[in-house]
C-alpha atoms as a PDB file:
ATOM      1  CA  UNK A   1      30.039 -44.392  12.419  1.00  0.00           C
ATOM      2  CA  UNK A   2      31.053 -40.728  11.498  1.00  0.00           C
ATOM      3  CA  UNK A   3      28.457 -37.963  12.793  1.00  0.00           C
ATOM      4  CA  UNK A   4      26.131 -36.193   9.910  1.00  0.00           C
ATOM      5  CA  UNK A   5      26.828 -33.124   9.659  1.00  0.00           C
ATOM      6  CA  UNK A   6      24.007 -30.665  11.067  1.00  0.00           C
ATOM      7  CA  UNK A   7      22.884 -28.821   8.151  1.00  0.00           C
ATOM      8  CA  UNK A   8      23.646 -31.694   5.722  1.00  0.00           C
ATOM      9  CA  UNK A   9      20.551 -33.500   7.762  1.00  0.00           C
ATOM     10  CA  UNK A  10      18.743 -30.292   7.894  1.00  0.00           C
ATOM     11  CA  UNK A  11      18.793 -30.206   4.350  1.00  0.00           C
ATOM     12  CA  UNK A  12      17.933 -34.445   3.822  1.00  0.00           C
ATOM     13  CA  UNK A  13      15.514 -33.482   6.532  1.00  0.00           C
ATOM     14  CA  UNK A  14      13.833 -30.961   4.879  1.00  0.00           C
ATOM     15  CA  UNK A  15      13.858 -32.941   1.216  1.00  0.00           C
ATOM     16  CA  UNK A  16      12.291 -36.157   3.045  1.00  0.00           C
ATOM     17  CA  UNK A  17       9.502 -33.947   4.559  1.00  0.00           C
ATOM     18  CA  UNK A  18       8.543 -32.829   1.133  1.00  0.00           C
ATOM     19  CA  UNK A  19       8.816 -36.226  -0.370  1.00  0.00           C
ATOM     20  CA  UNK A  20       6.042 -37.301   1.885  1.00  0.00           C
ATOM     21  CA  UNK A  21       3.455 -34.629   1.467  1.00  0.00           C
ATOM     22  CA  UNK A  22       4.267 -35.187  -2.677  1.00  0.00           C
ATOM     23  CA  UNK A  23       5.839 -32.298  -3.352  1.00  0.00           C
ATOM     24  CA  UNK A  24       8.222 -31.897  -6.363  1.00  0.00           C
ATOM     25  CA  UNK A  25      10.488 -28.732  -4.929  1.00  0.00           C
ATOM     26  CA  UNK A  26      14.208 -29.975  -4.763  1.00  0.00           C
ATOM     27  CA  UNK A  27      16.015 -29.101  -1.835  1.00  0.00           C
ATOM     28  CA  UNK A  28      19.896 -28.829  -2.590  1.00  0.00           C
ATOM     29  CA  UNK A  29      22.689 -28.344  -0.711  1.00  0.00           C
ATOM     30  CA  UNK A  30      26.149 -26.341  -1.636  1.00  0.00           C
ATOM     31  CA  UNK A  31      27.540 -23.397  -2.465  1.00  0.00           C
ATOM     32  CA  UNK A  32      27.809 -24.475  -6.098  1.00  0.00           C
ATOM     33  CA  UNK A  33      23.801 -25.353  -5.787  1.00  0.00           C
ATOM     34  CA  UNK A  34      22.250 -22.198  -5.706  1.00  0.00           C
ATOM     35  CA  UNK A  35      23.498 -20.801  -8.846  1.00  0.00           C
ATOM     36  CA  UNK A  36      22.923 -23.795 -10.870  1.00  0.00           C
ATOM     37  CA  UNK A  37      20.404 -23.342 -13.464  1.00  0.00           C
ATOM     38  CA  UNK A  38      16.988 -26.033 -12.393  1.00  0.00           C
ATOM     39  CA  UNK A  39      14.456 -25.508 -14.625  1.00  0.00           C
ATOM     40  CA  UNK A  40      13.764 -28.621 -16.444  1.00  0.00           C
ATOM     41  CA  UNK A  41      11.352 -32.034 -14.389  1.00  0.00           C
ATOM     42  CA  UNK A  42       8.391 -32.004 -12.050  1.00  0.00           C
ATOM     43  CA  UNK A  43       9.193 -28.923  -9.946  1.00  0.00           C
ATOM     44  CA  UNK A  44      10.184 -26.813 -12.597  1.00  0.00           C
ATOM     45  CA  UNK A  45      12.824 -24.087 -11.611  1.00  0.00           C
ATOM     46  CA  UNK A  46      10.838 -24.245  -7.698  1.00  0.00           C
ATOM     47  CA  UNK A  47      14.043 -24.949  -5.512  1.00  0.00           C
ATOM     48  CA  UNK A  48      14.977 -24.368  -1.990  1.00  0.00           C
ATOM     49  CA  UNK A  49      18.930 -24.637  -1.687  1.00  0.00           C
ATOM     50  CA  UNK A  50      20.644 -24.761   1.865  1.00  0.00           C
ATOM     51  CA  UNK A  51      24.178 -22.908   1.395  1.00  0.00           C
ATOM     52  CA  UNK A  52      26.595 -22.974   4.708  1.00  0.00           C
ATOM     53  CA  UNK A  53      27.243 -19.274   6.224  1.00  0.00           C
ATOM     54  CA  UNK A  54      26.807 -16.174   5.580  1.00  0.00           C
ATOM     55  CA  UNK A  55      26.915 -15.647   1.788  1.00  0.00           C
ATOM     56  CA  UNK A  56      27.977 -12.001   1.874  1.00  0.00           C
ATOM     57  CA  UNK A  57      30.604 -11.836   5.093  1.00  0.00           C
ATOM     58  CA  UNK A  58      31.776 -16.229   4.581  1.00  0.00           C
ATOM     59  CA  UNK A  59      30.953 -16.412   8.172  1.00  0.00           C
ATOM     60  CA  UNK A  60      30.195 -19.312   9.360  1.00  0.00           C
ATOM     61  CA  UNK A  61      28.935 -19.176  13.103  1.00  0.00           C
ATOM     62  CA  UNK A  62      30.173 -18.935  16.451  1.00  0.00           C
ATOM     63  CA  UNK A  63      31.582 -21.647  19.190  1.00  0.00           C
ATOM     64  CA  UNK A  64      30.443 -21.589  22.470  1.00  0.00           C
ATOM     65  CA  UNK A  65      32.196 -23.554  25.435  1.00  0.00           C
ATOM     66  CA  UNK A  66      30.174 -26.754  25.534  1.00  0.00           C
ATOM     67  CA  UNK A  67      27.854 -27.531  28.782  1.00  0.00           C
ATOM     68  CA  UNK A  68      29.981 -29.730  30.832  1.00  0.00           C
ATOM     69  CA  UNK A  69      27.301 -32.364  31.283  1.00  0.00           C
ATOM     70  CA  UNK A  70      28.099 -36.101  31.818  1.00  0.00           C
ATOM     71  CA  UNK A  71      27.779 -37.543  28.272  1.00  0.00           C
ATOM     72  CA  UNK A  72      29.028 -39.734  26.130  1.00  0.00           C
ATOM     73  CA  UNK A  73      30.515 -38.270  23.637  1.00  0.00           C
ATOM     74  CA  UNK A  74      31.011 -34.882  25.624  1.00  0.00           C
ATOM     75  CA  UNK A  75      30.143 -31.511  24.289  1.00  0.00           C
ATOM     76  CA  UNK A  76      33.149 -29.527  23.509  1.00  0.00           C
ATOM     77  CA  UNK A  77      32.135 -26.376  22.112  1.00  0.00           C
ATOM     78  CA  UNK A  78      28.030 -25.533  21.104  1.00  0.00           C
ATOM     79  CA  UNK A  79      28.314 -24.455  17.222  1.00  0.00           C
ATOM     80  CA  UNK A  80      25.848 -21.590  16.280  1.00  0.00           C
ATOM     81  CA  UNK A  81      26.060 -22.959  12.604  1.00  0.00           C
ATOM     82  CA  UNK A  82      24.887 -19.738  10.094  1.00  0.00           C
ATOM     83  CA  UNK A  83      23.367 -20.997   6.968  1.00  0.00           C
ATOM     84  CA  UNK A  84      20.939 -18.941   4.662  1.00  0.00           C
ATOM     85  CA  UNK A  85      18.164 -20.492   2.176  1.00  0.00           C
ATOM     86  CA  UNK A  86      17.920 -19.779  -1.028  1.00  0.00           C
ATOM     87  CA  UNK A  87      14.484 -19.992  -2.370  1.00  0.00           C
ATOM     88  CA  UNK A  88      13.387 -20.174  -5.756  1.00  0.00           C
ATOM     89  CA  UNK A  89       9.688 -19.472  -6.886  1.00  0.00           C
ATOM     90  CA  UNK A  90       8.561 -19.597 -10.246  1.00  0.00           C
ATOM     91  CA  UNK A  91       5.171 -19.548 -11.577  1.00  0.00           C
ATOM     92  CA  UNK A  92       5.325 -20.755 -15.690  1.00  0.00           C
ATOM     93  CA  UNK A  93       2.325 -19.828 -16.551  1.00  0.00           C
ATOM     94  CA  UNK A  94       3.327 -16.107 -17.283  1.00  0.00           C
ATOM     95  CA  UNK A  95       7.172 -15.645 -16.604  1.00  0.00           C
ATOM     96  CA  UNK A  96       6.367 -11.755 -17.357  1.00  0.00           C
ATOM     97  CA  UNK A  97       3.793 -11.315 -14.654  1.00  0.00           C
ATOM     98  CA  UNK A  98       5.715 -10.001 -11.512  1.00  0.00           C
ATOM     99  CA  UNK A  99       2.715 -10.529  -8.988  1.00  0.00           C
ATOM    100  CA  UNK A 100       2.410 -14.492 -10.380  1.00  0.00           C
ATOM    101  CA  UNK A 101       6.403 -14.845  -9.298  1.00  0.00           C
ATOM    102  CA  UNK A 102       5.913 -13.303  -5.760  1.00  0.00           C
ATOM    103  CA  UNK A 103       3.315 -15.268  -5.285  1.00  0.00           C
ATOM    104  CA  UNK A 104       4.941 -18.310  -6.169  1.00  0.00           C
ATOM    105  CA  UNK A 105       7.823 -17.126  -4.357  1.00  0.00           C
ATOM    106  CA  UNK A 106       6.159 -16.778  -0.692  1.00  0.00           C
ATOM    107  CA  UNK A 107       4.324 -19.685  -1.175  1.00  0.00           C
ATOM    108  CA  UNK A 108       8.132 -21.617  -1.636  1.00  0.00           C
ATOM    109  CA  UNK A 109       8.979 -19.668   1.613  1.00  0.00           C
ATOM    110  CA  UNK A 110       5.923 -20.632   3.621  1.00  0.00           C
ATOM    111  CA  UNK A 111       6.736 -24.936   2.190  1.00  0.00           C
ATOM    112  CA  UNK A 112      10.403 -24.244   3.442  1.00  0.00           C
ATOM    113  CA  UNK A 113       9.505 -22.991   6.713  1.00  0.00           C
ATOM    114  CA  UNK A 114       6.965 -25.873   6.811  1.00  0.00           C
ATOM    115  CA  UNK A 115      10.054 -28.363   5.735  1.00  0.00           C
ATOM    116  CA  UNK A 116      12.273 -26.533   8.539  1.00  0.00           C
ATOM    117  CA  UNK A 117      10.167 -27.269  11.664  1.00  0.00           C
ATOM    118  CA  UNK A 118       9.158 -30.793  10.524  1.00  0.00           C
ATOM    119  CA  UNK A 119      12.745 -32.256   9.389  1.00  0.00           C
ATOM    120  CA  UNK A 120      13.322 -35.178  10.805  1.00  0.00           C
ATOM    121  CA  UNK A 121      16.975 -36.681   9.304  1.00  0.00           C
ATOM    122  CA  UNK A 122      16.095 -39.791   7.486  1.00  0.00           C
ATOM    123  CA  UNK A 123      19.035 -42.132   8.206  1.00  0.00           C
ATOM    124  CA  UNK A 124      19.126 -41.143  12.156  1.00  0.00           C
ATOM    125  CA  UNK A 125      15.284 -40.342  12.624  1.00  0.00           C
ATOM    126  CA  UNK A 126      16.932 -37.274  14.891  1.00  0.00           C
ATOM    127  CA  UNK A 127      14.852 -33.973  14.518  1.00  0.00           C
ATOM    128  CA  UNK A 128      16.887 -31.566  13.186  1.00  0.00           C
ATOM    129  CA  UNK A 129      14.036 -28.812  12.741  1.00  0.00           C
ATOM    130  CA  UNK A 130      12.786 -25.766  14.331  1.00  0.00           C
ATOM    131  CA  UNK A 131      14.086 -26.421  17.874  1.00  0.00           C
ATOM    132  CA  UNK A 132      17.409 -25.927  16.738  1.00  0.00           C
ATOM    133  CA  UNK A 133      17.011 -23.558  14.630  1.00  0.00           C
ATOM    134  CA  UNK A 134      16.542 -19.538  14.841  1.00  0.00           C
ATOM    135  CA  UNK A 135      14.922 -17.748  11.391  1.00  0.00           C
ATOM    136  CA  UNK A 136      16.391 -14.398  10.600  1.00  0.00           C
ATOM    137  CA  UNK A 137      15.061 -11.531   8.464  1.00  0.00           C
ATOM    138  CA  UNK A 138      14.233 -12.507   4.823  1.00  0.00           C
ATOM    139  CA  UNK A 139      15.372 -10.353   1.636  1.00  0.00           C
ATOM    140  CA  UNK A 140      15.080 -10.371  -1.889  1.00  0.00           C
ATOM    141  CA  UNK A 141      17.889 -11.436  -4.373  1.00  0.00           C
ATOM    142  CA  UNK A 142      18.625  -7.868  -5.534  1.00  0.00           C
ATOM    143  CA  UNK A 143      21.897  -9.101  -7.602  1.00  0.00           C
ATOM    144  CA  UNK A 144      22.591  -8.453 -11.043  1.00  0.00           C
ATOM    145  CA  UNK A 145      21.303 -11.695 -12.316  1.00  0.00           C
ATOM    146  CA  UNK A 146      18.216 -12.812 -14.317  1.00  0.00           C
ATOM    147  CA  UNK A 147      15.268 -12.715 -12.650  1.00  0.00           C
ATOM    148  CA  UNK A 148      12.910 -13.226 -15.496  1.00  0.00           C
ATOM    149  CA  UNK A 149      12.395 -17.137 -14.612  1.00  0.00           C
ATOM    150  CA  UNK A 150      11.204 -16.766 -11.295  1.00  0.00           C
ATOM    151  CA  UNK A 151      12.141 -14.949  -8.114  1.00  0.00           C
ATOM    152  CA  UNK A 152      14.986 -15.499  -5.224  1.00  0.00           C
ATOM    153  CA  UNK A 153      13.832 -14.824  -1.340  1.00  0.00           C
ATOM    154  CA  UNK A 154      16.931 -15.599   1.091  1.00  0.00           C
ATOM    155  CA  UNK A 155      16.341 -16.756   4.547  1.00  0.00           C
ATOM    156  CA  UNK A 156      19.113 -16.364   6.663  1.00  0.00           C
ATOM    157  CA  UNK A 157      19.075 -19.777   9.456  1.00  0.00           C
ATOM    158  CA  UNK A 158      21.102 -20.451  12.956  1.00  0.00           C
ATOM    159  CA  UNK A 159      21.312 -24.161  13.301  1.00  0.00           C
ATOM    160  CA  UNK A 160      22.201 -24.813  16.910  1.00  0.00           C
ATOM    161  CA  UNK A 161      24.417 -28.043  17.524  1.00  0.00           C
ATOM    162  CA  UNK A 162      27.446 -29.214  19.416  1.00  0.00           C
ATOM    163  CA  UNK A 163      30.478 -30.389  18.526  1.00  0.00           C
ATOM    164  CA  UNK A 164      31.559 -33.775  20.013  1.00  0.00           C
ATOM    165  CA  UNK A 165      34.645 -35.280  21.516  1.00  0.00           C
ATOM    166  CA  UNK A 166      35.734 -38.770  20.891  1.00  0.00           C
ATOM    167  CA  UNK A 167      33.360 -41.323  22.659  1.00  0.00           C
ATOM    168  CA  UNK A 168      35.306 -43.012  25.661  1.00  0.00           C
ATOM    169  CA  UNK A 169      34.871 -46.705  26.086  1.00  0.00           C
ATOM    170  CA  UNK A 170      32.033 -48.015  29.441  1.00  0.00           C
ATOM    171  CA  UNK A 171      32.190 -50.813  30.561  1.00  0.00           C
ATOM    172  CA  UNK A 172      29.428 -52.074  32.030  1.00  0.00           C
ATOM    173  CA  UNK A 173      29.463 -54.558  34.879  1.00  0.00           C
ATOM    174  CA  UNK A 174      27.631 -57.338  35.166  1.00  0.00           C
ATOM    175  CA  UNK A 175      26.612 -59.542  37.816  1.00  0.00           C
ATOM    176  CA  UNK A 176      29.020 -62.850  38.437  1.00  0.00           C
ATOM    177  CA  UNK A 177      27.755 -65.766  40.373  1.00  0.00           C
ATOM    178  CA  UNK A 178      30.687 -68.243  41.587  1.00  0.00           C
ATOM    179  CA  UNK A 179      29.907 -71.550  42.126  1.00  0.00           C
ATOM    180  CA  UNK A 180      31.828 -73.911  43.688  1.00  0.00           C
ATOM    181  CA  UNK A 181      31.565 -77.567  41.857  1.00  0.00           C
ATOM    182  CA  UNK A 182      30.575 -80.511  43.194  1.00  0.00           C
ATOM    183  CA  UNK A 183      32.883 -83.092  44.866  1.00  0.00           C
END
């Protein structure tokens, strides 16, 4: 079985936690994601995507020897993974109203940081939340794009996780008894 990629189960993570407390914010993951247009079904244009790196340098982390501890599959290097959320608030019931979209805005922020410690990835049942992860410094979408539906907050994340070398075969002994047949 292949290994899930860390901040593709941060993301499913995240997604599953808000599932379960019924709420209707999509969390997407991609480069392509966050400038997608969302605004149509249940959570309106409210989105939280996950994009790899750093979106203004391409960065994408750095590698760390690996802790030479006796596991199997061994650590090779420890992969500071950079990610940043994008986060997507948008209150419809005055589009116009700047204080409405902050609002709405931190209120996205303070479900995503929820969704961040609680992830659990739903196919492993591995927490991939806040103990691996280190928040940065938040900061407003300031680009030349429309911000009339709603406003963009990016979170800058550090996902900490290793990356593995091939699993070597055990073998595990187990106990023999020889018995001699009867003559």
């Amino acid at each position: 079985m292949a290994n899930i990629a860390g901040l593709t189960a941060l993301a499913a993570g995240m997604q599953a936690y808000l599932v379960k407390f019924g709420f209707t914010t999509v969390v997407d993951f991609g480069w392509r994601a966050r400038s997608s247009i969302l605004n149509q079904g249940p959570g309106g244009a409210n989105r939280i995507v996950l994009v790899p790196g750093d979106p203004k340098s391409g960065k994408a982390g750095p590698l760390k020897r690996g802790r030479q501890a006796q596991t199997n599959p061994r650590v090779l290097f420890e992969w500071d993974a950079l990610a940043t959320l994008s986060i997507w608030g948008v209150d419809t019931t005055d589009t116009n109203d700047e204080k409405l979209q902050y609002a709405a805005t931190v209120t996205l922020l303070e479900l995503a940081v929820r969704a961040l410690q609680n992830a659990v990835d739903p196919i492993t049942s591995t927490p991939v939340g806040v103990a691996n992860l280190t928040l940065g410094e938040p900061s407003w979408s300031v680009e030349n794009t429309e911000m009339y539906f709603g406003r963009e907050l990016l979170l800058p994340i550090t996902q900490k996780g290793p990356l593995l070398d091939r699993p070597i075969g055990t073998i595990i002994p187990t106990p023999v008894v020889n018995r001699v047949p009867a003559t």
